[in-house]
C-alpha atoms as a PDB file:
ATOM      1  CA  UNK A   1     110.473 149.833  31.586  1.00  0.00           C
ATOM      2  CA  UNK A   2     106.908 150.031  32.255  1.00  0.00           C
ATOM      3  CA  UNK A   3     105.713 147.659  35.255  1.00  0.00           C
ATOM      4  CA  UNK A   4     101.594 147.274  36.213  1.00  0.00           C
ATOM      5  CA  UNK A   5     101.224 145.917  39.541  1.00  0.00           C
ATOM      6  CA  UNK A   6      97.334 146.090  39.593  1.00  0.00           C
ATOM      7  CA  UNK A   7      97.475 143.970  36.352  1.00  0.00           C
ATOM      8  CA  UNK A   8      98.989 141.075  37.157  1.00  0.00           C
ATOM      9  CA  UNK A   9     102.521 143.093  37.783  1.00  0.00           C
ATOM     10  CA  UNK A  10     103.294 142.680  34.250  1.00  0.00           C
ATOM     11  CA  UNK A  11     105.829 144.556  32.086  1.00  0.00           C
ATOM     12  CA  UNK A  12     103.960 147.318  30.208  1.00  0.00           C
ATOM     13  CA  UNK A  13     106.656 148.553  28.472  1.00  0.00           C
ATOM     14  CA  UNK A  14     110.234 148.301  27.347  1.00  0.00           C
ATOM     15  CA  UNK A  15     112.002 150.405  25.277  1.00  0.00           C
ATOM     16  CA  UNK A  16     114.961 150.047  23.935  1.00  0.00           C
ATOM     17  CA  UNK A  17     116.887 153.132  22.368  1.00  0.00           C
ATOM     18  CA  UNK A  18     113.207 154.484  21.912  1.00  0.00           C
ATOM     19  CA  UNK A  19     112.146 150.997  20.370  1.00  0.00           C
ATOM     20  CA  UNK A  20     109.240 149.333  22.011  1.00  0.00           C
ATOM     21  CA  UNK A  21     110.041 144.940  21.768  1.00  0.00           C
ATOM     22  CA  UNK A  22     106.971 144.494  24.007  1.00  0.00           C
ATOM     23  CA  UNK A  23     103.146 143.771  21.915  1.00  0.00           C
ATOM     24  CA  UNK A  24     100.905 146.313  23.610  1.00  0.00           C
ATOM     25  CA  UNK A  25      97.632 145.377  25.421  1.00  0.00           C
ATOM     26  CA  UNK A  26      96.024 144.396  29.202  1.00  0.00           C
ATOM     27  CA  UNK A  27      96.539 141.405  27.854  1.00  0.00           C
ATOM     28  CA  UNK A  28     100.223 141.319  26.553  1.00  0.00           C
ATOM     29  CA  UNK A  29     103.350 142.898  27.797  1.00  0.00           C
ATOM     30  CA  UNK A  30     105.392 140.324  29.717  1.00  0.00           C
ATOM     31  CA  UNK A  31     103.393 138.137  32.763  1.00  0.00           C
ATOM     32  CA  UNK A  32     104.623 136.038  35.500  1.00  0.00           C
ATOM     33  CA  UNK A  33     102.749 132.592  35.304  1.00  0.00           C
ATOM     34  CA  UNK A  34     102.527 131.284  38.642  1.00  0.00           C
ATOM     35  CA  UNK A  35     101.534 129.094  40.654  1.00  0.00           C
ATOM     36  CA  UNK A  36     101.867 127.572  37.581  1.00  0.00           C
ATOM     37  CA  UNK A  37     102.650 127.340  33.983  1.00  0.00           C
ATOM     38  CA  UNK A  38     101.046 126.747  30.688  1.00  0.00           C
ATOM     39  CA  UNK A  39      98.332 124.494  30.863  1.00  0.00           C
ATOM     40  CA  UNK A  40      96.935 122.061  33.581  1.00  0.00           C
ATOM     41  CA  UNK A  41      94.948 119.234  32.021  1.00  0.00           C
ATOM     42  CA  UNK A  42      91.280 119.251  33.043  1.00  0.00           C
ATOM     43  CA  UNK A  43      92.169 121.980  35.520  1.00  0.00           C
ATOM     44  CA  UNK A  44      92.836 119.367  37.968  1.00  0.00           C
ATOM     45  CA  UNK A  45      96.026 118.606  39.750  1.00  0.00           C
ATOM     46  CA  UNK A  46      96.780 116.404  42.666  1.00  0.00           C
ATOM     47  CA  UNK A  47      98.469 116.852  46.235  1.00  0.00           C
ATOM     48  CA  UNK A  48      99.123 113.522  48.001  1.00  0.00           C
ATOM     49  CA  UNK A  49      95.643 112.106  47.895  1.00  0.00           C
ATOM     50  CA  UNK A  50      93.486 115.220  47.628  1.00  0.00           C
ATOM     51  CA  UNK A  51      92.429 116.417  43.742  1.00  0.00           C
ATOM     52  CA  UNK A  52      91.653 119.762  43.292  1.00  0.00           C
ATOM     53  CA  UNK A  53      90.023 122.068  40.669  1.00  0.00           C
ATOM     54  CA  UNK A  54      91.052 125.340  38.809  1.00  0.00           C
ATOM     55  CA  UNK A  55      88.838 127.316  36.896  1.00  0.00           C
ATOM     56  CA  UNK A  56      88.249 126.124  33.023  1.00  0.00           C
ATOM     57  CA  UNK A  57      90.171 130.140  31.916  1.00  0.00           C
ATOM     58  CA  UNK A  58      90.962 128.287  28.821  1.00  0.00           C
ATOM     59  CA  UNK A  59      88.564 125.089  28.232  1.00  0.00           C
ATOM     60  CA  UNK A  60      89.220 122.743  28.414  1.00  0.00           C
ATOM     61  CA  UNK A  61      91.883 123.340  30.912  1.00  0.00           C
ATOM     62  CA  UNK A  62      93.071 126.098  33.046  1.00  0.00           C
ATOM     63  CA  UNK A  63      96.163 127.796  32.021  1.00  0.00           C
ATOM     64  CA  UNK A  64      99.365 130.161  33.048  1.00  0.00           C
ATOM     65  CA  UNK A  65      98.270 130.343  37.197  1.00  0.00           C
ATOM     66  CA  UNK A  66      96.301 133.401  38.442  1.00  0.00           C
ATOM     67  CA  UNK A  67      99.690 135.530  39.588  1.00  0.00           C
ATOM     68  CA  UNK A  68      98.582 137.721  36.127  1.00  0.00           C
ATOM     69  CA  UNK A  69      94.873 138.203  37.099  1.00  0.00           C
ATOM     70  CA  UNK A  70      95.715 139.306  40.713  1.00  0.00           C
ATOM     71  CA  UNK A  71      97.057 143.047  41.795  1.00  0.00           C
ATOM     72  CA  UNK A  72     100.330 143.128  43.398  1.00  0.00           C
ATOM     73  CA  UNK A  73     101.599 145.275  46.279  1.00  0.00           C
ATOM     74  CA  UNK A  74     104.623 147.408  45.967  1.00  0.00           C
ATOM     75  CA  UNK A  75     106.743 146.563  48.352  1.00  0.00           C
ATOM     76  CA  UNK A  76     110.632 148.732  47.232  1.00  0.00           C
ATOM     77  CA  UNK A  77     111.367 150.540  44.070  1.00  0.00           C
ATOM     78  CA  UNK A  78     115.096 152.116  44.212  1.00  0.00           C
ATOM     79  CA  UNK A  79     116.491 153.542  41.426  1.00  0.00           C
ATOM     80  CA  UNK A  80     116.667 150.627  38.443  1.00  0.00           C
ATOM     81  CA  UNK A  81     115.520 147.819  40.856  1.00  0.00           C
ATOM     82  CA  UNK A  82     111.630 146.949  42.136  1.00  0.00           C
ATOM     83  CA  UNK A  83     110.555 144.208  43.967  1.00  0.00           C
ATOM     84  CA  UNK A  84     106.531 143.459  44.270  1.00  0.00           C
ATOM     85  CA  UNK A  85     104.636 140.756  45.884  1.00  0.00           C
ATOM     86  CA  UNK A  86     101.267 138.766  46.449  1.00  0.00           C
ATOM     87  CA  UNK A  87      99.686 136.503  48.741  1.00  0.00           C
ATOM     88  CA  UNK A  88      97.799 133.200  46.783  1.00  0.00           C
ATOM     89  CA  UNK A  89      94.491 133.022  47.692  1.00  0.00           C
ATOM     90  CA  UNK A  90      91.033 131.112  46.060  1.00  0.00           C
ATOM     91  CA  UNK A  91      90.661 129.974  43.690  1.00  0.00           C
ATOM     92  CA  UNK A  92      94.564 128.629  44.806  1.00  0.00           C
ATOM     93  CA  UNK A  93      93.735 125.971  47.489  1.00  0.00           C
ATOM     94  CA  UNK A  94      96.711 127.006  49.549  1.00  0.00           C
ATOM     95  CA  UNK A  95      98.349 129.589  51.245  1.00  0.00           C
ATOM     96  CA  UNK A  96     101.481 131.290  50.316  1.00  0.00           C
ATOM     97  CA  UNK A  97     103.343 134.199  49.077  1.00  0.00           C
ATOM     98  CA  UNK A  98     105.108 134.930  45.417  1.00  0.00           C
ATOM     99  CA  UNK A  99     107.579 137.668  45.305  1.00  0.00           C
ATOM    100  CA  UNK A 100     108.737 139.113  41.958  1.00  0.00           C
ATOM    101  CA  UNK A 101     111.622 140.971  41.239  1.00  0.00           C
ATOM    102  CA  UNK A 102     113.125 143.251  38.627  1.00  0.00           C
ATOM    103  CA  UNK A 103     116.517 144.965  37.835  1.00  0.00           C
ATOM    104  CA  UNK A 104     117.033 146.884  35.006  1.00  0.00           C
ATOM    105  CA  UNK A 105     120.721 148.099  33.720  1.00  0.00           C
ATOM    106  CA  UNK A 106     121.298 149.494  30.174  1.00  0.00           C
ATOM    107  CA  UNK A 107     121.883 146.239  28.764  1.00  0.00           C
ATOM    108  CA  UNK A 108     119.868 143.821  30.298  1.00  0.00           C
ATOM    109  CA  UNK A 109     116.778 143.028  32.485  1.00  0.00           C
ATOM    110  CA  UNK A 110     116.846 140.369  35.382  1.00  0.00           C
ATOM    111  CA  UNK A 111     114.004 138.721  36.628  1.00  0.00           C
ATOM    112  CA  UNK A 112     113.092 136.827  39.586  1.00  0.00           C
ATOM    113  CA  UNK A 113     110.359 134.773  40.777  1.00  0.00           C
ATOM    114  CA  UNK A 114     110.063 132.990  44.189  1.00  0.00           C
ATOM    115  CA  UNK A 115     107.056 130.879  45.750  1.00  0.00           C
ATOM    116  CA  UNK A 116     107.153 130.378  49.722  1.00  0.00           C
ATOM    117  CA  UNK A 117     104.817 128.849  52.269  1.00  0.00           C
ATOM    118  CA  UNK A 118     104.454 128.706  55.908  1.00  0.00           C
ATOM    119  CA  UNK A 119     102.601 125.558  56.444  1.00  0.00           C
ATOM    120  CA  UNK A 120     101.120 122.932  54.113  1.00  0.00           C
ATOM    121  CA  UNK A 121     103.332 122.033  50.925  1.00  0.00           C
ATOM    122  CA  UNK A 122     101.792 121.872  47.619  1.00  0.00           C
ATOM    123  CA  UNK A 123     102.748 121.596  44.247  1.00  0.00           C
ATOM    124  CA  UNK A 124     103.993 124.782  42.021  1.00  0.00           C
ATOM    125  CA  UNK A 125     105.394 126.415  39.109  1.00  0.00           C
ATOM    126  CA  UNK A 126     106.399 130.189  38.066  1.00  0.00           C
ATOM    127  CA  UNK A 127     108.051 131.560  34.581  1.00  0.00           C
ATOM    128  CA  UNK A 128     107.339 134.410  32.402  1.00  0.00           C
ATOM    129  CA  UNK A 129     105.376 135.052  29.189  1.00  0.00           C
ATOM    130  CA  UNK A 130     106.891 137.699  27.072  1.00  0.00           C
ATOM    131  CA  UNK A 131     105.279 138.970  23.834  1.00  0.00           C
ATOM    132  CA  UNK A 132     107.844 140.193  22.018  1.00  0.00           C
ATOM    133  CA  UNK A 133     107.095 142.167  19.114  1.00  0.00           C
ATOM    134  CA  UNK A 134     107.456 140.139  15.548  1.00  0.00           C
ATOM    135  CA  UNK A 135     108.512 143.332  13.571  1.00  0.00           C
ATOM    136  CA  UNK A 136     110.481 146.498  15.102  1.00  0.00           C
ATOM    137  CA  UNK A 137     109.702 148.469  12.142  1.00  0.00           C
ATOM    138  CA  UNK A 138     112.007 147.398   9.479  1.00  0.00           C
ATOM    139  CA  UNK A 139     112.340 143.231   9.848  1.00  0.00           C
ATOM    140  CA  UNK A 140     110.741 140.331  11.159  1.00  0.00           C
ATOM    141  CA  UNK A 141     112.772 138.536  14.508  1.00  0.00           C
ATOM    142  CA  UNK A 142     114.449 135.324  13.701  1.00  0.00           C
ATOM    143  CA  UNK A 143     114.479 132.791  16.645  1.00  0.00           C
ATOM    144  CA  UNK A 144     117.785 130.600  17.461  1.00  0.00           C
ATOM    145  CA  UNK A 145     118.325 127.961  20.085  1.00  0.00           C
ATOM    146  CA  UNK A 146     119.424 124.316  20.144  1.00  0.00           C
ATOM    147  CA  UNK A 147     117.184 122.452  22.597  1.00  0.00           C
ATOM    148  CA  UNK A 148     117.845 118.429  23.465  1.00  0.00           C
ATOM    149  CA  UNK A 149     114.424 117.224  23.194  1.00  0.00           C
ATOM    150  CA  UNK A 150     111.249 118.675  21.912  1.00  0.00           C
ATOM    151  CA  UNK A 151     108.127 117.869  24.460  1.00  0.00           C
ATOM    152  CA  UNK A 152     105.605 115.893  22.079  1.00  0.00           C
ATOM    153  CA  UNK A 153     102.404 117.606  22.347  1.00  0.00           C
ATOM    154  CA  UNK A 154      99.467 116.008  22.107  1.00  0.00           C
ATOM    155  CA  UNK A 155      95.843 116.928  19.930  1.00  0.00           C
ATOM    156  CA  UNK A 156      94.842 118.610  23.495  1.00  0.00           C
ATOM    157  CA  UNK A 157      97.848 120.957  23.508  1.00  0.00           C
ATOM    158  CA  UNK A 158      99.476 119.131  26.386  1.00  0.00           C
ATOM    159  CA  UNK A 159     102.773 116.815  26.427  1.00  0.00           C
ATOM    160  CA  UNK A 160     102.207 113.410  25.892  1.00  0.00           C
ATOM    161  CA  UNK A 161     104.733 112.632  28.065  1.00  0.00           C
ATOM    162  CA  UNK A 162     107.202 111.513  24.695  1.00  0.00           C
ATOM    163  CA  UNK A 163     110.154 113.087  24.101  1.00  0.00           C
ATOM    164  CA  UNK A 164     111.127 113.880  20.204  1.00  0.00           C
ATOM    165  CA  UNK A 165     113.828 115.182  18.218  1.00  0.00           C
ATOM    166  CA  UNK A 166     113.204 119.128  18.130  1.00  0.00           C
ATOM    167  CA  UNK A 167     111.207 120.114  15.160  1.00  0.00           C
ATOM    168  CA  UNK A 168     110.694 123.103  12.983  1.00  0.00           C
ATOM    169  CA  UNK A 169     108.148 125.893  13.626  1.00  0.00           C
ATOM    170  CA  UNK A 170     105.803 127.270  13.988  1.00  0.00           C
ATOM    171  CA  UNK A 171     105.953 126.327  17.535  1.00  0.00           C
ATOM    172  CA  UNK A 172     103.104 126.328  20.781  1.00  0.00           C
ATOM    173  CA  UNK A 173     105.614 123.457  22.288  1.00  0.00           C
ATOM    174  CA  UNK A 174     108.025 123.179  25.085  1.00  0.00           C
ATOM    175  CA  UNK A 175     111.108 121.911  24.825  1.00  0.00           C
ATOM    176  CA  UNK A 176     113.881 120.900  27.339  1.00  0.00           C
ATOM    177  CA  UNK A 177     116.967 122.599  27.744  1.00  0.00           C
ATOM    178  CA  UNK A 178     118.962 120.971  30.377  1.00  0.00           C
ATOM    179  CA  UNK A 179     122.200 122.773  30.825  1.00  0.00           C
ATOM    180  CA  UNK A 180     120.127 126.156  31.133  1.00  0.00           C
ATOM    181  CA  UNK A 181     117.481 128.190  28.939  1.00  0.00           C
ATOM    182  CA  UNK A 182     119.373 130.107  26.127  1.00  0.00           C
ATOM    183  CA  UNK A 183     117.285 131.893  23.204  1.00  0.00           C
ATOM    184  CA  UNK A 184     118.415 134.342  21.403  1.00  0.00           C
ATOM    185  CA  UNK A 185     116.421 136.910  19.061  1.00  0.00           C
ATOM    186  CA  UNK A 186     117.267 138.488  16.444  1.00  0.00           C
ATOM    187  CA  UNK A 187     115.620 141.347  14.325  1.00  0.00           C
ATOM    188  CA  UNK A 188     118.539 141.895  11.531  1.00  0.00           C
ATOM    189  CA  UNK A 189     120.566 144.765  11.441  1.00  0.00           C
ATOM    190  CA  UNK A 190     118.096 146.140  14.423  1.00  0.00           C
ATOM    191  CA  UNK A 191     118.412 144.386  17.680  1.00  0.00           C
ATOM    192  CA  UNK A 192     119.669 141.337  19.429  1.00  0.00           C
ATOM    193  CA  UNK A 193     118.206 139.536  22.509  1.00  0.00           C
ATOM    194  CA  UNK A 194     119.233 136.776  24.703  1.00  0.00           C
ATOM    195  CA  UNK A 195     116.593 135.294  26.918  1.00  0.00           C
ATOM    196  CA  UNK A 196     118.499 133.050  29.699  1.00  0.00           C
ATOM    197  CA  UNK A 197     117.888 130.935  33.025  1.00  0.00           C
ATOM    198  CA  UNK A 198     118.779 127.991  34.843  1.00  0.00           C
ATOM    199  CA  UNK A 199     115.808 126.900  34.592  1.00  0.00           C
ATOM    200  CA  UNK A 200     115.818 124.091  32.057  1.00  0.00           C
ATOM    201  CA  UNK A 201     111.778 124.254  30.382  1.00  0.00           C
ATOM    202  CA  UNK A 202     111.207 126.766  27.453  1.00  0.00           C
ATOM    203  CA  UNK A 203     107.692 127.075  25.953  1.00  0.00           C
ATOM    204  CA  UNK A 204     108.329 129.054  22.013  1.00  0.00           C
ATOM    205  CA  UNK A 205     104.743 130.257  20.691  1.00  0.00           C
ATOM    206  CA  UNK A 206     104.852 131.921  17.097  1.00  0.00           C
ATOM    207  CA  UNK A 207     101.766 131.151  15.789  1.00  0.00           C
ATOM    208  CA  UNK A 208     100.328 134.577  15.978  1.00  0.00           C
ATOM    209  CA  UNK A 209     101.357 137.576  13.237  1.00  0.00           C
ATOM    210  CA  UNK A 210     101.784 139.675  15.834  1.00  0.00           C
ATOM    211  CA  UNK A 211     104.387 138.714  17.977  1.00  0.00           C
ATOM    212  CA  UNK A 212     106.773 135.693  19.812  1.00  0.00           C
ATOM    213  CA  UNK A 213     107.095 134.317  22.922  1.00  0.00           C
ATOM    214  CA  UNK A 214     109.657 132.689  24.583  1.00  0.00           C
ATOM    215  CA  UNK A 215     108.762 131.337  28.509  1.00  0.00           C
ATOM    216  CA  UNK A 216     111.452 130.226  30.583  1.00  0.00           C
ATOM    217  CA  UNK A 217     109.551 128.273  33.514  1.00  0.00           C
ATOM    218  CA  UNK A 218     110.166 125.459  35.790  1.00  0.00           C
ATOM    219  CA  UNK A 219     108.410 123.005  34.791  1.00  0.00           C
ATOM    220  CA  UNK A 220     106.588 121.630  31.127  1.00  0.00           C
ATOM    221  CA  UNK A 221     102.844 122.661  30.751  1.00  0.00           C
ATOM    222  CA  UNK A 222     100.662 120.391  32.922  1.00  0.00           C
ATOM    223  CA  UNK A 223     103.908 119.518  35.331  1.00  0.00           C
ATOM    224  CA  UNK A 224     101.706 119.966  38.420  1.00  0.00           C
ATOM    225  CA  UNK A 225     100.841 116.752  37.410  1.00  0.00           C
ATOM    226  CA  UNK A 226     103.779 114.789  35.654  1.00  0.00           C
ATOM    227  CA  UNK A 227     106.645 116.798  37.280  1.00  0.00           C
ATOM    228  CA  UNK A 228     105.981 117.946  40.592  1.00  0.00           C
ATOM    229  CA  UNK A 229     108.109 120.193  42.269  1.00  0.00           C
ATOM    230  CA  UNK A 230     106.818 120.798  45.658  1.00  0.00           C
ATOM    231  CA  UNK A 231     106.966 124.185  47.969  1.00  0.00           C
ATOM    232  CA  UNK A 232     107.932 123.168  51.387  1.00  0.00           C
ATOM    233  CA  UNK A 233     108.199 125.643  54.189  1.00  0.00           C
ATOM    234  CA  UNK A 234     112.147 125.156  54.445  1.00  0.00           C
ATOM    235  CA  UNK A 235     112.466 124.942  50.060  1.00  0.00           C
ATOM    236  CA  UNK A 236     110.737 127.911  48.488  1.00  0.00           C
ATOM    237  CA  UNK A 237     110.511 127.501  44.566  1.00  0.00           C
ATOM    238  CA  UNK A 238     112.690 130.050  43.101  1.00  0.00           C
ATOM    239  CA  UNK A 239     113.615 131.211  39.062  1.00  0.00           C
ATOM    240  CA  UNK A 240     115.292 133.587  37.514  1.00  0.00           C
ATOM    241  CA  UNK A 241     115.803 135.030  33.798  1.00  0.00           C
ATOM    242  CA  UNK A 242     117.506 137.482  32.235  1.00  0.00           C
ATOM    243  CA  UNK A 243     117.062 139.355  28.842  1.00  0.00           C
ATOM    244  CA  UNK A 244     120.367 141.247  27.745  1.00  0.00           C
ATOM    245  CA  UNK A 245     120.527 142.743  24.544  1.00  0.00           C
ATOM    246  CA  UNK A 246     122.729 144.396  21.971  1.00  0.00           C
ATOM    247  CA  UNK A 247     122.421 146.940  18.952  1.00  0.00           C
ATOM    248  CA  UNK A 248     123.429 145.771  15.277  1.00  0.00           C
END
């Protein structure tokens, strides 16, 4: 495994048996989304009484928090574990610090995420964006999970706040998985991958040829908003996921 920490301390790399699941790219690998997730509607969110404004990075609303645009410090790499770290600044309108971890063993990859702050509480959010590769070479992944609702989403991209019966691909939808995230991969007769967390929000994208992603995160896209899950000073927001694998 291949982490960046001056680009947005992403996953570069992984390779599996000399197998790469990861799409290449600044742009790709595997990002943290936080202080938030997905998209925020208008770039606006509230806190209390006070409104505040994100930059438009995907008009018209801002999307997946500036943890991936930012350059993390380093702060312990031992042997198959690494932990790195940021403090939020502008265009975030409050201060704080996200810590991400990572522990690698020859099966599986955990990940952690945790938001703290020292004085004023705000609203946040933090999952992970994977791009994993469509096609390892020899067969197109086939994506399994049995969510209880499917998050309508609206002609803006953004749930309407309905919940629906779960609904066939291809997907750029979140759905709600209340005893736990669990999503497994599978490229046949190649590779098998479980993607897994507490957390109970999955975003599925596979409208691109080139690859499929599967976000375990905290809260629906535009939850600053219609879910708020506040950072206190004594109740840090923390997530976790882990990817384990298998060879077929």
């Amino acid at each position: 495994m291949t982490i960046t920490p001056a680009n947005g301390c992403r996953i570069g790399s992984l390779r599996i048996g000399g197998t790469e699941l990861l799409r290449q790219g600044e742009r790709y690998g595997c990002f943290p989304m936080v202080p938030w997730c997905g998209r925020i509607a208008n770039g606006q969110f509230r806190n209390g009484g006070v409104v505040h404004q994100m930059p438009l990075n995907s008009p018209p609303h801002a999307i997946h928090g500036t943890g991936r645009d930012t350059a993390w410090r380093t702060a312990r790499v031992a042997g198959s574990e690494a932990v790195f770290t940021y403090d939020l600044v502008e265009p975030w309108p409050y201060s704080g610090r996200v810590t991400q971890t990572f522990e690698l063993t020859e099966d599986s990859l955990t990940l952690g995420l945790g938001v703290e702050t020292y004085d004023t509480s705000f609203p946040a959010q933090a999952g992970w964006h994977p791009w994993f590769l469509r096609d390892l070479g020899e067969s197109e992944v086939r994506v399994d999970f049995d969510p209880a609702w499917q998050e309508e989403r609206g002609a803006d991209h953004l749930p309407t706040g309905r919940r629906i019966t779960p609904r066939p691909g291809p997907w750029d939808d979140c759905f709600g998985m209340p005893d736990g995230v669990d999503v497994t991969l599978t490229w046949p007769e190649q590779l098998e991958l479980k993607v897994t967390s507490r957390a109970e929000w999955v975003v599925v994208y596979d409208e691109q040829a080139e690859a499929v992603c599967v976000e375990p995160q905290s809260g629906p896209p535009n939850g600053l908003n219609t879910v708020p899950r506040l950072v206190t000073p004594v109740e840090p927001l923390e997530i976790a996921a882990t990817w384990r694998w298998r060879r077929l």
